[in-house]
Protein backbone atom coordinates (compact mmCIF):
# COMPACT_ATOMS: atom_id res chain seq x y z
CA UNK A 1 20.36 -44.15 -6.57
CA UNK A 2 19.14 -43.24 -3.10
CA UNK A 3 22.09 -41.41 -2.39
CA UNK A 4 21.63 -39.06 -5.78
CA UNK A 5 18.00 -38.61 -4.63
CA UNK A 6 18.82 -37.32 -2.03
CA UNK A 7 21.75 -34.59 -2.98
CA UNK A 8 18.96 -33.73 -5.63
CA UNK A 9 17.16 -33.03 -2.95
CA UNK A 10 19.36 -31.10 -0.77
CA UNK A 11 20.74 -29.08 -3.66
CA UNK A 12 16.91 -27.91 -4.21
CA UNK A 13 16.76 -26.89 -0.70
CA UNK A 14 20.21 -25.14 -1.14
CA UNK A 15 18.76 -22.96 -4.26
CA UNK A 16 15.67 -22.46 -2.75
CA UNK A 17 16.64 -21.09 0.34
CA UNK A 18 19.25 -18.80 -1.35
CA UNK A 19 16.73 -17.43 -3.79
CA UNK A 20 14.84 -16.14 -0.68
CA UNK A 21 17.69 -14.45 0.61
CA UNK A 22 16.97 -11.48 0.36
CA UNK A 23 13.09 -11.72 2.14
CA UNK A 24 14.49 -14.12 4.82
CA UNK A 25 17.82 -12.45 6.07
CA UNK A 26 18.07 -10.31 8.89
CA UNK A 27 18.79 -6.74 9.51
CA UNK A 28 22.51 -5.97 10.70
CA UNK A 29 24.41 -2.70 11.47
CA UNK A 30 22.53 0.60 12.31
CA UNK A 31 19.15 1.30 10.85
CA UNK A 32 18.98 4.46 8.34
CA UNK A 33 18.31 7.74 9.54
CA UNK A 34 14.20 8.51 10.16
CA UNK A 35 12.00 9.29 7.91
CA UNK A 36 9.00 11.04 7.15
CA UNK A 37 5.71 8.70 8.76
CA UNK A 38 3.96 6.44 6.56
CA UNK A 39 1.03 8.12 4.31
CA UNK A 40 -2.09 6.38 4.44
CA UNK A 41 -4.37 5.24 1.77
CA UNK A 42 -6.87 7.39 3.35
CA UNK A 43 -5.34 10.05 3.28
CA UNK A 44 -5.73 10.33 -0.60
CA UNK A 45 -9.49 11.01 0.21
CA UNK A 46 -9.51 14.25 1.86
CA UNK A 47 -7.76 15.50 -1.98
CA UNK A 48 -11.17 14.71 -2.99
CA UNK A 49 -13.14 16.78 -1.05
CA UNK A 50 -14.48 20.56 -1.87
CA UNK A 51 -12.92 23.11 -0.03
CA UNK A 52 -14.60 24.55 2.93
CA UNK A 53 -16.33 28.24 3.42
CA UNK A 54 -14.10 28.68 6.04
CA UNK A 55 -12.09 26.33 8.22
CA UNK A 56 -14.06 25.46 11.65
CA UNK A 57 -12.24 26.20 14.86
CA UNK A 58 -12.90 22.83 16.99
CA UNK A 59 -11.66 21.41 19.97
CA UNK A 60 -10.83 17.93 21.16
CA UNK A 61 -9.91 17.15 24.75
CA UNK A 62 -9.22 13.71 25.09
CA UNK A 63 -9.66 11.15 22.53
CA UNK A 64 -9.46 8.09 24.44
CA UNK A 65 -8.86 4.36 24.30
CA UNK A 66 -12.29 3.03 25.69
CA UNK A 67 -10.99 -0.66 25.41
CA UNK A 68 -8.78 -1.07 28.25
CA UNK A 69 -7.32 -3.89 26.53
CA UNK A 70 -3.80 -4.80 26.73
CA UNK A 71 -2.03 -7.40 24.62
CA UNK A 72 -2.43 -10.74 23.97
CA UNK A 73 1.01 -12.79 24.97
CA UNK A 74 1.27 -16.44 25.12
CA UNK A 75 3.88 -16.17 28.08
CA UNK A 76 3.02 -14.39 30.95
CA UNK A 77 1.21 -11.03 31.51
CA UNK A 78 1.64 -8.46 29.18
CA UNK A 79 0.85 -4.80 30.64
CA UNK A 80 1.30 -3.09 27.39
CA UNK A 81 -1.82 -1.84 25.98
CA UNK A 82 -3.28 -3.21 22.53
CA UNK A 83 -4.27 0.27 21.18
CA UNK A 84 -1.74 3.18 21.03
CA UNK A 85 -1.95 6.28 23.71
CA UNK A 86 -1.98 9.01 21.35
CA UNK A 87 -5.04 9.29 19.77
CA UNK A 88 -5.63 12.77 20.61
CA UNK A 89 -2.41 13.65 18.36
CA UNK A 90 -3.30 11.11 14.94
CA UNK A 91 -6.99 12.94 15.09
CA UNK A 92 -5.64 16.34 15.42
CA UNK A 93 -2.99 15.37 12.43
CA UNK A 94 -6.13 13.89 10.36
CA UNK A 95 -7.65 17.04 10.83
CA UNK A 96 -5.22 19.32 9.67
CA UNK A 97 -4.87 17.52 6.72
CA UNK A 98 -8.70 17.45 5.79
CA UNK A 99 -7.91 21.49 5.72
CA UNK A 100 -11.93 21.98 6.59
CA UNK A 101 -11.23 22.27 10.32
CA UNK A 102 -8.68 24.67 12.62
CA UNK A 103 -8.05 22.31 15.90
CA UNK A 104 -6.95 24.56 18.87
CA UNK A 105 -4.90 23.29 21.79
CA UNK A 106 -7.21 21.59 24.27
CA UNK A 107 -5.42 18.46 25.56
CA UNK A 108 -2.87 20.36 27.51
CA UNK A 109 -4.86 23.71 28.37
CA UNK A 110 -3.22 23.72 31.36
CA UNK A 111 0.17 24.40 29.93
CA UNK A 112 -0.63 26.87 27.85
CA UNK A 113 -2.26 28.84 30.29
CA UNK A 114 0.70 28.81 32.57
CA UNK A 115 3.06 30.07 29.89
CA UNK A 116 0.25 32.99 29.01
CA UNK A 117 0.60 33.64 32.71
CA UNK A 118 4.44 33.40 32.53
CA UNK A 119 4.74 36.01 29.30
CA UNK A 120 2.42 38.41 31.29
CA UNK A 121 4.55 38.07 34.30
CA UNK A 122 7.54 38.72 32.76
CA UNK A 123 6.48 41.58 30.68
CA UNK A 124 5.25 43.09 34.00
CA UNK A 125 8.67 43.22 35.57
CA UNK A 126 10.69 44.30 32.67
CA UNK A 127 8.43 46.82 30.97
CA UNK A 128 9.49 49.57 33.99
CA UNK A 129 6.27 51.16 34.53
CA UNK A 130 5.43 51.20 30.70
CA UNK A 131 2.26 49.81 29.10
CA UNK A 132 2.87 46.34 27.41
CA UNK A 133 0.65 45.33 24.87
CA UNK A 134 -1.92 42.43 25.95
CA UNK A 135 -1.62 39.01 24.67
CA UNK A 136 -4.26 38.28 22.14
CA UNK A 137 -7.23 36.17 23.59
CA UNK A 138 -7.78 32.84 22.93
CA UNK A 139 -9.79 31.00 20.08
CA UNK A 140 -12.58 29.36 21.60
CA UNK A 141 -14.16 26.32 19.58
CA UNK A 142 -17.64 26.33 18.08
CA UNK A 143 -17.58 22.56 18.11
CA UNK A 144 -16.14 19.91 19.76
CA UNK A 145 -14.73 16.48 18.62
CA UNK A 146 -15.44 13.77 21.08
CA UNK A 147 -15.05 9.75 21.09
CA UNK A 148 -12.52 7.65 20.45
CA UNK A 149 -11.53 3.95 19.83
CA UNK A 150 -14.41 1.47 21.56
CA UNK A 151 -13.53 -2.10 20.67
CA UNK A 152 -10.47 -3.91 19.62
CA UNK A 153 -11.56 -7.48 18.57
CA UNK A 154 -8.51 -10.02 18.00
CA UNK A 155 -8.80 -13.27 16.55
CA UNK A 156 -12.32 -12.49 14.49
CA UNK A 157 -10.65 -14.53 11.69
CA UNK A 158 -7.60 -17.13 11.39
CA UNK A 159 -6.80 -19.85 9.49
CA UNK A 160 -3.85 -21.39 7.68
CA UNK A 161 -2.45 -24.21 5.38
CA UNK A 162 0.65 -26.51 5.82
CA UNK A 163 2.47 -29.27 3.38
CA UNK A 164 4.92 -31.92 3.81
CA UNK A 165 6.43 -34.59 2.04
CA UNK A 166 9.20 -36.54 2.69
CA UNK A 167 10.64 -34.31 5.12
CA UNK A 168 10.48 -31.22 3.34
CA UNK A 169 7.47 -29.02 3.85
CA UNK A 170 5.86 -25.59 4.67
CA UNK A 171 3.36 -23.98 6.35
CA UNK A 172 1.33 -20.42 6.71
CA UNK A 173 -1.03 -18.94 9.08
CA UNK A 174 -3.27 -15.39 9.25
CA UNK A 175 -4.90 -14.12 11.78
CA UNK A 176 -7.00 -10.71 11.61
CA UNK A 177 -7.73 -8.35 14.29
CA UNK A 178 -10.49 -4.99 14.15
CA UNK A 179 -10.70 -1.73 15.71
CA UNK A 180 -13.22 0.28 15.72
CA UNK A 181 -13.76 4.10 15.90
CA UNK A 182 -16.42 6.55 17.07
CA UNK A 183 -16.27 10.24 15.78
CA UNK A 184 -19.26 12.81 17.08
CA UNK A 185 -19.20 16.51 16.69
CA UNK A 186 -20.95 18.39 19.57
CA UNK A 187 -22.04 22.05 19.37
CA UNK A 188 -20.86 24.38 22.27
CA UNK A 189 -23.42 26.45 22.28
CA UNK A 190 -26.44 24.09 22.71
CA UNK A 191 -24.59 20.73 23.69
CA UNK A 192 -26.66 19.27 20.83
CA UNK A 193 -24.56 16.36 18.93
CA UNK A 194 -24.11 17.56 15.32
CA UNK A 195 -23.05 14.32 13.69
CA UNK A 196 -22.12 10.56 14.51
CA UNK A 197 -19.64 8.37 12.43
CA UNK A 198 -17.81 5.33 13.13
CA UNK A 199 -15.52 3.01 10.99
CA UNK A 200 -13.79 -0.34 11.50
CA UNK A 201 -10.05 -1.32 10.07
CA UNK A 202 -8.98 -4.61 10.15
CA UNK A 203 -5.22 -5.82 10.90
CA UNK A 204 -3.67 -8.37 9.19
CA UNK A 205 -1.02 -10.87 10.39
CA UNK A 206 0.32 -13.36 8.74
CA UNK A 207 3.48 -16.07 8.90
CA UNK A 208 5.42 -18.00 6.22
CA UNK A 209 7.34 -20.88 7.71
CA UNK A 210 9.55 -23.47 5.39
CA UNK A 211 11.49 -26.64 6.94
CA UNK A 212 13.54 -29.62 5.83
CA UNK A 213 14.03 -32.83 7.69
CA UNK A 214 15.99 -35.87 5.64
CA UNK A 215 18.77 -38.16 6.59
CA UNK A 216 21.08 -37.33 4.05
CA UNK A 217 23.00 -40.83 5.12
CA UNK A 218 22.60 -43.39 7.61
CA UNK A 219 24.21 -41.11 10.14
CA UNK A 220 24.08 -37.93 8.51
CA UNK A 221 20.23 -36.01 9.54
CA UNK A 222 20.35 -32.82 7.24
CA UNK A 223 17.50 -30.23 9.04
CA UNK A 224 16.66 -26.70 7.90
CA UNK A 225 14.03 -24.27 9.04
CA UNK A 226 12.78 -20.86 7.73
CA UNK A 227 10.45 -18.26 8.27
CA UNK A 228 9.18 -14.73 8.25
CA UNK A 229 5.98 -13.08 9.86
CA UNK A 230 4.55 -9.63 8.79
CA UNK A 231 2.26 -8.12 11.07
CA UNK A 232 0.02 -4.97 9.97
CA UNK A 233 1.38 -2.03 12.47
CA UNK A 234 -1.79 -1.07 14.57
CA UNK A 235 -0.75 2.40 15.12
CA UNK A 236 -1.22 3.02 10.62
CA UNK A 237 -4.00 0.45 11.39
CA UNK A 238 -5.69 3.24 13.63
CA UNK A 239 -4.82 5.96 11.76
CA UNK A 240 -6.68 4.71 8.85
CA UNK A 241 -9.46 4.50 10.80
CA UNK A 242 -9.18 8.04 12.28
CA UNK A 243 -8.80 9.45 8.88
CA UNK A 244 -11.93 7.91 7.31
CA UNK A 245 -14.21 8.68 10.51
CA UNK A 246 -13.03 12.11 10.25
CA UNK A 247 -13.93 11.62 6.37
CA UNK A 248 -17.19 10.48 6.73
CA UNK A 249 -17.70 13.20 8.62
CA UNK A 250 -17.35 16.11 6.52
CA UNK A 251 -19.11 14.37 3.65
CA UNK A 252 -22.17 13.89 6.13
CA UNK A 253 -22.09 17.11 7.49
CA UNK A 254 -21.58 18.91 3.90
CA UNK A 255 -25.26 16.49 3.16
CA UNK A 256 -27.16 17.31 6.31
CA UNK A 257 -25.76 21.47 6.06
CA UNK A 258 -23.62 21.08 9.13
CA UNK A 259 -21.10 22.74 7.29
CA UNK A 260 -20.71 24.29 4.20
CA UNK A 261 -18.43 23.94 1.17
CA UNK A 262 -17.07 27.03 -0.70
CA UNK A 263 -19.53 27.83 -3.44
CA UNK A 264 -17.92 28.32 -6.92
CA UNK A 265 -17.40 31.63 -8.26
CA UNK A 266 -20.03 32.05 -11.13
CA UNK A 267 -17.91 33.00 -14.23
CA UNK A 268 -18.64 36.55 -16.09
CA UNK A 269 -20.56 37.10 -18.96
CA UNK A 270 -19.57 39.91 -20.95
């Protein structure tokens, strides 16, 4: 009767773990070909918005990790930081998209000014004597986006539950990170700061681990283990966050006349 027990018992296992095939087995062979990025659920907000008067020219220099934080590891040092380097290229994509502002190339000034100088140069020597037309001048920006991300908190929440009887059990745990993001608008003319917004995002982790320990005989041990972890990517984690500061933003500045949204045509009366 024991024995019977315990092929019941295996044979569960068996079903069980094929059942979850497909969530549990591994990628093999070469990856498809890329794709277009990830949209956002944020994203889906700047459809809401009114449309502008006219797009604003701004500017944004450097929009920087203020953390200085590199990555947890549980083995070693781990140089790598905990918030992605490009923040100055997700808040320049979040603002195209809100299609209220016109960012201009600020980040690497330097190298477009040496190519203006290049196209000058070289329409120097090869225009033999004759006048060249002048390259157009540059936008300047009425306002300029500063900030960036100031905190990334890990471990504000974990927790987790486990189960096991007679060898056979499981177990899951979740831990949540936050970042948070500081957005201000700064007029060039004055230096006075227009507008302040910041918003948080959390990141979710979380791991799903299965395992099966039973002597199947007296000298037969039967033992099985299986698992899967998702964690939240922290570079859509931070563009979530950009995207809703940058948001926030317009909405605030639309309330406070900051800015100002394209009136609606008043319709004829004949």
């Amino acid at each position: 009767k024991l024995f019977k027990t315990n092929r019941l018992l295996v044979l569960i296992s068996l079903v069980t773990l094929q059942s979850c095939g497909v969530f549990f087995t591994p990628p093999a062979g070469i990856e498809a070909s890329s794709v277009i990025g990830e949209v956002t659920p944020t994203e889906k907000d700047f459809k809401k918005l009114p449309k502008p008067q006219e797009p604003i020219v701004v500017g944004v220099y450097k929009f920087r990790d203020q953390t200085g934080q590199y990555k947890a590891s549980n083995v070693g040092a781990n140089w790598s930081t905990a918030v992605p380097q490009g923040l100055t290229t997700i808040l320049i994509k979040s603002l195209e998209d809100s299609k209220w502002f016109a960012p201009i190339e600020r980040e690497n000034i330097g190298n477009l000014l040496n190519e203006r100088q290049i196209i000058r140069t070289t329409r120097q020597e090869y225009s033999n004597g004759q006048s060249t037309d002048n390259l157009p001048p540059l936008l300047f920006a009425g306002i300029l986006l500063e900030g960036g991300v100031i905190s990334y908190d890990t471990n504000i929440l974990t927790g987790g539950a486990g189960a096991r009887y007679f060898g056979i059990g499981g177990s899951s745990e979740y831990r949540q990170d936050r970042i948070t993001v500081y957005l201000r608008a700064v007029s060039t003319s004055s230096g006075k700061i227009l507008k302040t917004v910041y918003t948080s995002k959390t990141i979710l982790s979380q791991s799903i681990n299965a395992s099966m320990f039973r002597y199947v005989d007296v000298e037969r041990l039967m033992e099985a283990e299986v698992g899967i972890t998702n964690n939240e990517p922290v570079q859509m984690a931070v563009t979530e966050a950009i995207n809703k500061a940058v948001y926030l933003m317009i909405l605030e500045g639309i309330k406070d006349a900051v800015w100002a949204k394209k009136k609606k045509k008043k319709a004829k009366v004949d």
